[in-house]
C-alpha atoms as a PDB file:
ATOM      1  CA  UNK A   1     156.481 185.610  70.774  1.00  0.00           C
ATOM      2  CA  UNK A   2     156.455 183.264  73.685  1.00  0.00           C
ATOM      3  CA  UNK A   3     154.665 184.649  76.761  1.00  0.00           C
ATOM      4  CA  UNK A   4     157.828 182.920  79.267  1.00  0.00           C
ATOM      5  CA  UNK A   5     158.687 186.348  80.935  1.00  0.00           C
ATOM      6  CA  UNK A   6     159.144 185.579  84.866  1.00  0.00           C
ATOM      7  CA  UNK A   7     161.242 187.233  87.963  1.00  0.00           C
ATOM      8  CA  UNK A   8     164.848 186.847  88.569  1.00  0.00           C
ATOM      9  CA  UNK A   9     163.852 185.508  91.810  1.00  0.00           C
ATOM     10  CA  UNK A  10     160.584 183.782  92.887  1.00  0.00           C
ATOM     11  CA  UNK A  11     159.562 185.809  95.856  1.00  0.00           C
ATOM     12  CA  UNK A  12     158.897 188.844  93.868  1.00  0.00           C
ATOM     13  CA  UNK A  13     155.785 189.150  91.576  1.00  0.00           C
ATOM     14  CA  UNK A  14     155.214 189.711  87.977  1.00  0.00           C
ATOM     15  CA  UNK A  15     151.533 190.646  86.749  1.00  0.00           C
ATOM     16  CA  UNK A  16     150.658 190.911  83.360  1.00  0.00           C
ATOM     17  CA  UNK A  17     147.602 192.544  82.272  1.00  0.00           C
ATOM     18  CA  UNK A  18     147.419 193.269  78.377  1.00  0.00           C
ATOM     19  CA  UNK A  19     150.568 194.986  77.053  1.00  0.00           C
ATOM     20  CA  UNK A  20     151.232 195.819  80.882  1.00  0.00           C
ATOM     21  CA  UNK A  21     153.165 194.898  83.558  1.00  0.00           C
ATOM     22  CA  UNK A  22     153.378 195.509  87.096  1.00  0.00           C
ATOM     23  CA  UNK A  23     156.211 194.230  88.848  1.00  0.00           C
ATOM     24  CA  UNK A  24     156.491 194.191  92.652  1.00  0.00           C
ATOM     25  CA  UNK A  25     159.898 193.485  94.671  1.00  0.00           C
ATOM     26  CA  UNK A  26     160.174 193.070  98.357  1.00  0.00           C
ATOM     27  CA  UNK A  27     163.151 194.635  99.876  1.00  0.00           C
ATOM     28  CA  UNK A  28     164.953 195.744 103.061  1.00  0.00           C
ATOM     29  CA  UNK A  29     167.849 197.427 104.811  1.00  0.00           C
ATOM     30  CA  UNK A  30     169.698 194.731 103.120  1.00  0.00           C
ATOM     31  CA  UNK A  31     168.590 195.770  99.745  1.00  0.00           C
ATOM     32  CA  UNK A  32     166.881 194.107  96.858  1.00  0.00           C
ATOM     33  CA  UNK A  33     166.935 192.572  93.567  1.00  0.00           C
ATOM     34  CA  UNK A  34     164.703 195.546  91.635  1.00  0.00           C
ATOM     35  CA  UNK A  35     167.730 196.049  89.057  1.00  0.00           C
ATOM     36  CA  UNK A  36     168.499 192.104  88.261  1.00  0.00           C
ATOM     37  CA  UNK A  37     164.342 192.322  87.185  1.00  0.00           C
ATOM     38  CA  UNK A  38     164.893 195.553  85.458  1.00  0.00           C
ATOM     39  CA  UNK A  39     167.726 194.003  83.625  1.00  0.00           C
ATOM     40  CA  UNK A  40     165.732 190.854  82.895  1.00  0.00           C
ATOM     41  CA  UNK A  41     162.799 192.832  81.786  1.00  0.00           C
ATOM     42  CA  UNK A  42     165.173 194.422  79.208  1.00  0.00           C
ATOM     43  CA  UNK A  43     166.862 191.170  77.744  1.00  0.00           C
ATOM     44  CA  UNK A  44     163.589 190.002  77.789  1.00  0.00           C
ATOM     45  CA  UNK A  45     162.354 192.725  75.613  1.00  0.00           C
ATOM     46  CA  UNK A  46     165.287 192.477  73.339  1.00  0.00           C
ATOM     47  CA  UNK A  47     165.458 188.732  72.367  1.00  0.00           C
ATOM     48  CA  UNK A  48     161.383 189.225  71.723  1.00  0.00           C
ATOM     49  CA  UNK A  49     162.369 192.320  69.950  1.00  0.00           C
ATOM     50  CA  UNK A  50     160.161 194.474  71.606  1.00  0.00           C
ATOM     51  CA  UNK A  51     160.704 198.166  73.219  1.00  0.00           C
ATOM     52  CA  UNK A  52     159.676 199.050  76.333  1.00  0.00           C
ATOM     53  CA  UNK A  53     158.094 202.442  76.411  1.00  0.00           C
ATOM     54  CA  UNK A  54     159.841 204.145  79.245  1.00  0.00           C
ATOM     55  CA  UNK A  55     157.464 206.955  78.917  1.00  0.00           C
ATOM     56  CA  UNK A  56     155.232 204.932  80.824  1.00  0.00           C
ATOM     57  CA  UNK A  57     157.115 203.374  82.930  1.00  0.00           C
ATOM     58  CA  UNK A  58     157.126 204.539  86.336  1.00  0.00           C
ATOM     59  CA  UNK A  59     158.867 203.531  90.004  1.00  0.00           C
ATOM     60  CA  UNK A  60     156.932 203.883  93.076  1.00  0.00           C
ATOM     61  CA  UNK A  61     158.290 202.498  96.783  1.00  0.00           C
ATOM     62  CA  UNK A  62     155.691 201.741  99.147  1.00  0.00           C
ATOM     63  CA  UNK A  63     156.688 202.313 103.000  1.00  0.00           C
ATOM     64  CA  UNK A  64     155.565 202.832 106.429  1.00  0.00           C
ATOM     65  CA  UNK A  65     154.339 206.409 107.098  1.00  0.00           C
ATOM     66  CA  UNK A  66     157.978 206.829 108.592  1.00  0.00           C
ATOM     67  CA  UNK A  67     161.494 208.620 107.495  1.00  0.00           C
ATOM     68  CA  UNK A  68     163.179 206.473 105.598  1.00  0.00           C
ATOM     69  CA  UNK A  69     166.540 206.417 103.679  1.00  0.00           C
ATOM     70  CA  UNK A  70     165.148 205.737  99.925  1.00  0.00           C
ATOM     71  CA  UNK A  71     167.493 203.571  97.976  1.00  0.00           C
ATOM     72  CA  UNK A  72     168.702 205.741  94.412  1.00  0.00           C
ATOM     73  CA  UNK A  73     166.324 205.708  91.673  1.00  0.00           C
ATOM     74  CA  UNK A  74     166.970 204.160  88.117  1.00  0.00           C
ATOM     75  CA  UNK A  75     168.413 206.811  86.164  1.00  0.00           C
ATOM     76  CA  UNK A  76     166.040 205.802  83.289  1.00  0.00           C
ATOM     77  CA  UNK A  77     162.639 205.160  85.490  1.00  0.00           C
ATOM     78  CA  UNK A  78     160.232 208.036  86.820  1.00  0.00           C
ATOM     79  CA  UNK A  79     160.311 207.698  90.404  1.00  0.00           C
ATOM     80  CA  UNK A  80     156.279 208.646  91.672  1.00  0.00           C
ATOM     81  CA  UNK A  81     154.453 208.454  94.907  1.00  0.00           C
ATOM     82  CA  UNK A  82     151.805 207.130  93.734  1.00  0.00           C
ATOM     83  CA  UNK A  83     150.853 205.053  90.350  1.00  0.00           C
ATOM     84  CA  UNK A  84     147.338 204.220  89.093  1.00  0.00           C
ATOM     85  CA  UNK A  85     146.686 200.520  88.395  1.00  0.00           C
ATOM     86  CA  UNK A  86     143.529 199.529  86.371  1.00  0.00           C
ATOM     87  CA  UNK A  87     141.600 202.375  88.035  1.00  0.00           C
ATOM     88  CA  UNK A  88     142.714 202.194  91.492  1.00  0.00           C
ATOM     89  CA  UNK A  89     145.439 204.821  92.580  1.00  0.00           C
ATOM     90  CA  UNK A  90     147.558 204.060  94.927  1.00  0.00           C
ATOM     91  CA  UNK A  91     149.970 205.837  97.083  1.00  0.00           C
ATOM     92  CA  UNK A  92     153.496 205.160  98.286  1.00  0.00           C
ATOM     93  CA  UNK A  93     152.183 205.170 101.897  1.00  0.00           C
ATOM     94  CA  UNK A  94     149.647 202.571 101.805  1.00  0.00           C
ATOM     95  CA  UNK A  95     146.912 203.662 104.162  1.00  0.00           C
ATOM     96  CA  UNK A  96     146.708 207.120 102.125  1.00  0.00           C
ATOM     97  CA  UNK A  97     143.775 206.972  99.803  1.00  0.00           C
ATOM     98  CA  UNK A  98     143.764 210.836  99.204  1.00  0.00           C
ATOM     99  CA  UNK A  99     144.795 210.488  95.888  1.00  0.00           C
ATOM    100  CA  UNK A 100     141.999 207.762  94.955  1.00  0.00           C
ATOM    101  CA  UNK A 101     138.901 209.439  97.080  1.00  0.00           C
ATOM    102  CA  UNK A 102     139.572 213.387  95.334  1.00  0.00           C
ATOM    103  CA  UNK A 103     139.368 211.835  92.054  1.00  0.00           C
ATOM    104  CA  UNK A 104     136.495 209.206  92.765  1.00  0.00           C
ATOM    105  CA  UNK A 105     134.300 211.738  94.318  1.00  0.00           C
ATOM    106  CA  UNK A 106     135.195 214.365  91.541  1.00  0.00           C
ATOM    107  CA  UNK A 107     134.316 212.617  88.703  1.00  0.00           C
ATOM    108  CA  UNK A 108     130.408 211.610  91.102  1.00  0.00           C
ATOM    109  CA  UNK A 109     130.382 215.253  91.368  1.00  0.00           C
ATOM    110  CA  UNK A 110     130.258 215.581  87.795  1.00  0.00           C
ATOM    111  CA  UNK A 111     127.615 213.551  87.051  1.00  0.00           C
ATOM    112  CA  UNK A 112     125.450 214.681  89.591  1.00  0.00           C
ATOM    113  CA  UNK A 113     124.841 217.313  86.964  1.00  0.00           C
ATOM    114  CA  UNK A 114     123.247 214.532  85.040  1.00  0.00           C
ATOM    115  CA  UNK A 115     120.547 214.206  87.771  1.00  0.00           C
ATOM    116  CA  UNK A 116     119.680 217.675  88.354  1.00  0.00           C
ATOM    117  CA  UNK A 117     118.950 218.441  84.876  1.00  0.00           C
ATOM    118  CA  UNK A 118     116.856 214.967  85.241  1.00  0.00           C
ATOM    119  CA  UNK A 119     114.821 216.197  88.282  1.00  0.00           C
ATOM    120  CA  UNK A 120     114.587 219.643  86.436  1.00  0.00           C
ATOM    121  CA  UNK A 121     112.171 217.852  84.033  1.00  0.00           C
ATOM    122  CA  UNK A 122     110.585 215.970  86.396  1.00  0.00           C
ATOM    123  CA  UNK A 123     111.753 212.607  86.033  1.00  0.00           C
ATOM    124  CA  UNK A 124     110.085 210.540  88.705  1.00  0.00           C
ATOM    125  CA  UNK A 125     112.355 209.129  91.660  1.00  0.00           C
ATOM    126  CA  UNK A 126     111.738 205.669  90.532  1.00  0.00           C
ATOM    127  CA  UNK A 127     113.899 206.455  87.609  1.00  0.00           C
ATOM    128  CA  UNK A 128     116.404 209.121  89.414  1.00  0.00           C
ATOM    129  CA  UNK A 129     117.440 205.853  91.770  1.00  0.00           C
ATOM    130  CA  UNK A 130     118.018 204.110  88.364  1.00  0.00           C
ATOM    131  CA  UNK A 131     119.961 206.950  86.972  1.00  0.00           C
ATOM    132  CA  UNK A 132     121.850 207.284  90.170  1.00  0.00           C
ATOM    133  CA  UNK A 133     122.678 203.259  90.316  1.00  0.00           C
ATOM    134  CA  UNK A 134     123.512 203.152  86.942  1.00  0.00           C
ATOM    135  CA  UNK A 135     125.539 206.167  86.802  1.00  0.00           C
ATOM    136  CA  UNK A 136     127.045 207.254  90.323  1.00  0.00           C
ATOM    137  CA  UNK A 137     127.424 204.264  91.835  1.00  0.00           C
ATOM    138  CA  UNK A 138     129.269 202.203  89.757  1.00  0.00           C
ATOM    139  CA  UNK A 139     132.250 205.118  90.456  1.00  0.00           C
ATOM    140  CA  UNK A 140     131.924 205.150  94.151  1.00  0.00           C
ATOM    141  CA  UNK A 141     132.262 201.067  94.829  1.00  0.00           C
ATOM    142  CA  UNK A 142     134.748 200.456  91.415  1.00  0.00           C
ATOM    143  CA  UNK A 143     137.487 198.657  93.975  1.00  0.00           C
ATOM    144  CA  UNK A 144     135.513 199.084  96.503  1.00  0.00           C
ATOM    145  CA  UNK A 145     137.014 195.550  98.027  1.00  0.00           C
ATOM    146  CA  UNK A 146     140.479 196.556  98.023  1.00  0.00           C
ATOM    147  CA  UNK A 147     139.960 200.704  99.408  1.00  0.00           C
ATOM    148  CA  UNK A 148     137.181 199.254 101.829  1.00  0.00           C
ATOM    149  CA  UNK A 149     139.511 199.313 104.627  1.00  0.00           C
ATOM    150  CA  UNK A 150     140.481 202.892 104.393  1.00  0.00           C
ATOM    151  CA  UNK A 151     140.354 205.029 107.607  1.00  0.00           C
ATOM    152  CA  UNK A 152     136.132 205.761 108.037  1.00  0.00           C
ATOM    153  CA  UNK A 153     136.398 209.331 109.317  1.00  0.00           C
ATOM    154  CA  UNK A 154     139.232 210.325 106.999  1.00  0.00           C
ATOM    155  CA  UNK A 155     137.861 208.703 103.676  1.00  0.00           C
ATOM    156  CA  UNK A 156     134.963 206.442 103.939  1.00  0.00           C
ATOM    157  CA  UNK A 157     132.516 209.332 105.755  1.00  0.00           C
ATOM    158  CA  UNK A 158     133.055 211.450 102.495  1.00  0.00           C
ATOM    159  CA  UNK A 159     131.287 208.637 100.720  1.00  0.00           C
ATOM    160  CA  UNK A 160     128.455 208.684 103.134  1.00  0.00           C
ATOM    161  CA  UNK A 161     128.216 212.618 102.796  1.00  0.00           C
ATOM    162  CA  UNK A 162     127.968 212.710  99.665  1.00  0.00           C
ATOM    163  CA  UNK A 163     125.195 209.928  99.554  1.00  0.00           C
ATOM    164  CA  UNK A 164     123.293 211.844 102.357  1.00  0.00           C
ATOM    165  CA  UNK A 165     123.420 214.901 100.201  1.00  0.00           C
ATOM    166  CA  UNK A 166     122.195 213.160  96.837  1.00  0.00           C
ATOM    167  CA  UNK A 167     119.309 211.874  99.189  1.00  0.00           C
ATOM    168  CA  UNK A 168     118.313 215.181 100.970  1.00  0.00           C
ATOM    169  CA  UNK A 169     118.164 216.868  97.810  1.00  0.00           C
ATOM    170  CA  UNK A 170     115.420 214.370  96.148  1.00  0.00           C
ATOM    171  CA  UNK A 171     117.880 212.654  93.874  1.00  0.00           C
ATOM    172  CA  UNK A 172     117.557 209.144  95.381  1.00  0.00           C
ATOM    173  CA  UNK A 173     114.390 207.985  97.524  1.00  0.00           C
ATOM    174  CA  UNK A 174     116.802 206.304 100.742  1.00  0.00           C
ATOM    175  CA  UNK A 175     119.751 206.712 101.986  1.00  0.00           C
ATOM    176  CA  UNK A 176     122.439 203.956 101.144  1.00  0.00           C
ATOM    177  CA  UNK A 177     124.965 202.814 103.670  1.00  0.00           C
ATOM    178  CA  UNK A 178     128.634 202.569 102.098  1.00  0.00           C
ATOM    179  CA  UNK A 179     130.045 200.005 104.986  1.00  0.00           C
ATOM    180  CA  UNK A 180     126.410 197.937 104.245  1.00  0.00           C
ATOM    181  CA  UNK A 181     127.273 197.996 100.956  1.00  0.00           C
ATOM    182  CA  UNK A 182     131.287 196.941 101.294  1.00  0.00           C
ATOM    183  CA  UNK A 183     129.987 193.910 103.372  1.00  0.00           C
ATOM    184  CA  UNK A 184     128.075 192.739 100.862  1.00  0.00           C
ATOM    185  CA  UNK A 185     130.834 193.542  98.149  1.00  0.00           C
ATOM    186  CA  UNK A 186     133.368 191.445 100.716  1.00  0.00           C
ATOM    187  CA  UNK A 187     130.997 188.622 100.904  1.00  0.00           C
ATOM    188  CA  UNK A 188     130.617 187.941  97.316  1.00  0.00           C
ATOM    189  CA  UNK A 189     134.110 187.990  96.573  1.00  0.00           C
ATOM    190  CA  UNK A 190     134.803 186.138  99.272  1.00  0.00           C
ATOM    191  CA  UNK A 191     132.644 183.225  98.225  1.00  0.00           C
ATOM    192  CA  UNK A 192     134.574 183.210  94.743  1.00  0.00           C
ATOM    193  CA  UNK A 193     137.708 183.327  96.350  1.00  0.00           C
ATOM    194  CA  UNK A 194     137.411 180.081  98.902  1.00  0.00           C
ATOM    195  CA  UNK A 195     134.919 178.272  96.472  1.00  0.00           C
ATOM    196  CA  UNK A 196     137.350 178.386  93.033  1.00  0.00           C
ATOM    197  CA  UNK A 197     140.734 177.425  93.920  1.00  0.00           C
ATOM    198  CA  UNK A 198     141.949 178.443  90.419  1.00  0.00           C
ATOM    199  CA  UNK A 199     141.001 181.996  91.895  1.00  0.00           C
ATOM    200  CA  UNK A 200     144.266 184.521  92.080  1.00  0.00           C
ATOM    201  CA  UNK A 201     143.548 185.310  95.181  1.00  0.00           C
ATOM    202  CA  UNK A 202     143.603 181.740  96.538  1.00  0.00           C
ATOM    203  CA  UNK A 203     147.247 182.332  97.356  1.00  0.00           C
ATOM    204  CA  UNK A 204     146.570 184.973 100.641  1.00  0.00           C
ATOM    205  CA  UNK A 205     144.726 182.566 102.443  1.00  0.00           C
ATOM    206  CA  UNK A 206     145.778 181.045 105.189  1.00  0.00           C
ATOM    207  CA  UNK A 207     146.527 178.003 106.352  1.00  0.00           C
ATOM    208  CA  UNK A 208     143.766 175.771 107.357  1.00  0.00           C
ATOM    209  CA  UNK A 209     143.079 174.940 111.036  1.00  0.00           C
ATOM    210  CA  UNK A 210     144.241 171.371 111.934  1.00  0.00           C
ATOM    211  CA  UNK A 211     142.357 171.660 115.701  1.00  0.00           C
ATOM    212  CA  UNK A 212     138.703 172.348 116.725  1.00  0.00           C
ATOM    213  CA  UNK A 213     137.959 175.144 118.237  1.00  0.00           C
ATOM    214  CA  UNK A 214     134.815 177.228 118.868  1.00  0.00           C
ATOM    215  CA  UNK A 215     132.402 177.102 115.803  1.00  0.00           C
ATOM    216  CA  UNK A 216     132.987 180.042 113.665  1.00  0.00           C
ATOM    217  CA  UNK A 217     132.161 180.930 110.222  1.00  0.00           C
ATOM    218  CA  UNK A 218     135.254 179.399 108.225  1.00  0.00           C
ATOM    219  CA  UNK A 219     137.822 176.913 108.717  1.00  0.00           C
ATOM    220  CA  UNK A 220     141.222 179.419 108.258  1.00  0.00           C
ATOM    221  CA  UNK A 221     143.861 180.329 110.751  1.00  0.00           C
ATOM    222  CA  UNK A 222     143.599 183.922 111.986  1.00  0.00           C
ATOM    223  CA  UNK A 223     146.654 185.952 111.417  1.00  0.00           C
ATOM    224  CA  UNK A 224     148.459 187.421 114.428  1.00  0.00           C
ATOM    225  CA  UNK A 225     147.510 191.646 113.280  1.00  0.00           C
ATOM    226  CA  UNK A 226     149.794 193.961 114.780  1.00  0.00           C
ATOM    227  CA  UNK A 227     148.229 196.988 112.743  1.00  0.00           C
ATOM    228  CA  UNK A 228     144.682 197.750 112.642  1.00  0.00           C
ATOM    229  CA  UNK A 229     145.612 198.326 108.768  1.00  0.00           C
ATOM    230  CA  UNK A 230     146.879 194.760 108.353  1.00  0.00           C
ATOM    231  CA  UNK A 231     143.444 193.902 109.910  1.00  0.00           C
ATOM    232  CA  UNK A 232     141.833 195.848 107.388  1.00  0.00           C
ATOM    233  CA  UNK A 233     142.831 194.606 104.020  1.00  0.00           C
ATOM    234  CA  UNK A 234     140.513 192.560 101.889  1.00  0.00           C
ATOM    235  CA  UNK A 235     141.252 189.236 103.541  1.00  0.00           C
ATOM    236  CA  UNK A 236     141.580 189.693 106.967  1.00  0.00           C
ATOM    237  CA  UNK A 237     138.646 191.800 106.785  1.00  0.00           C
ATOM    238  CA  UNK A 238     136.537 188.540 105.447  1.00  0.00           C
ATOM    239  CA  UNK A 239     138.447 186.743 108.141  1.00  0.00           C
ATOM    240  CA  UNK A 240     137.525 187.976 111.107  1.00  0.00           C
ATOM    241  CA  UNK A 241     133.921 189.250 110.178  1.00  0.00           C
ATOM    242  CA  UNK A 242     133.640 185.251 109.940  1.00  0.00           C
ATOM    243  CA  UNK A 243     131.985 185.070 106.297  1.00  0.00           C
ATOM    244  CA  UNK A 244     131.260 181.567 105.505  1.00  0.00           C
END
C-alpha cells in the first residue's frame, strides 16, 4: 500500500498519525468541501482495500461561542462536540478547555493517593518532590504548549490550586508556578520551531520583517490580533513575549 492519500483541495489539512487520521476543512456561509474528502477518503480506502472503522470515526465543527446554523451531519459519521486527539481534548468552541482540565486534574487527583501513602511512611521530601515530578507533573503540563493560553481564572488557577494544596500539605517542599513553567515550555519549543525548518510547525510563522524597526527579540511580523484568544495560541504567544 502506497501512503499517496491527500485532500480534494489543498487548503484543507490531512494528518496522519499511525492508523489515524485527522482531517480538518475550512468552511463558511458558502459551504465547504467536507463530503468531496469524505468521498475521497472512501475511494481511497477501497482501491487500498482497506475499511474504515466508522465506529471511530467521529465529526466535530469548531465555531465561535455564537448561534450558528450547523450545516447537516453525515448520515454515517457521529457528530461530537468535542474529540480527543493524542491526549488533548478539545471542544467545538475553542476557548472551552472544560472538557480537558476535569479530566487532567482527575486523573492528578488520583495519584495524589500515591503520595499520601508515601508521606504515611515517611518518605523524606527530597523524594516526595521526585515522586511528585515524576508522577503528577508529567499529567498537568502533557500539552501544556497548546492549552497554555486558556482563560487563567477559569482554567489555569485550578492548576495553581491544586499545586498550592500538594505544597501546604507537605507533599512537595515549594510551590511551583504553572505560567513560570508554560514560559519555559513556550521557549523550548519555540527554539525548535524557528531553528529546524523541517519542523511542522514552521508553516504558522509569519512572514519575516523586510524593515528595521526597534530591536526586539525575533525578526517575524506581528499579526494584527483582534481576539485576545488569537493572541493567545502557541505562536503568537512566543511572538509577542519576544523569545529569541
Amino acid at each position: 500500500m502506497v501512503n499517496d492519500i491527500k485532500t480534494v483541495n489543498p487548503i484543507n489539512q490531512l494528518v496522519k498519525f499511525a492508523d489515524d487520521m485527522t482531517l480538518e476543512v475550512p468552511g463558511n456561509e458558502n459551504g465547504d468541501t467536507s463530503q468531496a474528502e469524505v468521498d475521497s477518503i472512501q475511494t481511497w480506502s477501497e482501491n487500498n482495500r482497506m475499511s474504515l472503522n466508522m465506529e471511530k470515526t467521529y465529526e466535530m465543527i469548531v465555531r465561535r461561542n455564537i448561534p450558528t446554523l450547523l450545516p447537516d451531519p453525515f448520515p454515517f459519521i457521529k457528530r461530537r462536540t468535542w474529540l480527543k486527539i493524542l491526549g488533548i481534548t478539545l471542544q467545538d468552541f475553542p476557548s472551552k478547555w472544560d472538557l480537558h482540565f476535569d479530566e487532567m486534574l482527575k486523573k492528578a487527583s488520583a495519584r495524589m493517593y500515591i503520595m499520601r501513602v508515601c508521606k504515611y511512611y515517611g518518605f523524606p521530601i527530597k523524594q516526595l518532590d521526585m515522586l511528585f515530578n515524576t508522577l503528577i507533573m508529567p499529567i498537568i503540563t502533557y500539552g501544556i504548549e497548546l492549552w497554555g493560553g486558556a482563560y487563567f481564572n477559569k482554567y489555569i488557577s485550578q492548576i495553581d490550586k491544586f499545586i498550592n494544596c500538594a505544597h501546604r500539605n507537605g507533599y512537595i517542599s515549594e510551590k511551583l508556578n504553572i505560567k513560570e513553567i508554560s514560559i519555559k515550555r513556550d521557549k523550548k519549543l519555540w527554539d525548535k520551531v524557528i531553528h529546524n525548518k523541517d519542523n511542522a510547525l514552521q508553516e504558522l510563522l509569519p512572514d519575516k520583517l523586510n524593515r528595521h524597526l526597534r530591536p526586539r527579540g525575533h525578526e517575524f511580523e506581528l499579526p494584527l490580533v483582534r481576539t485576545e484568544r488569537f493572541k493567545s495560541s502557541f505562536v503568537n504567544r512566543c511572538l509577542f513575549n519576544n523569545f529569541v
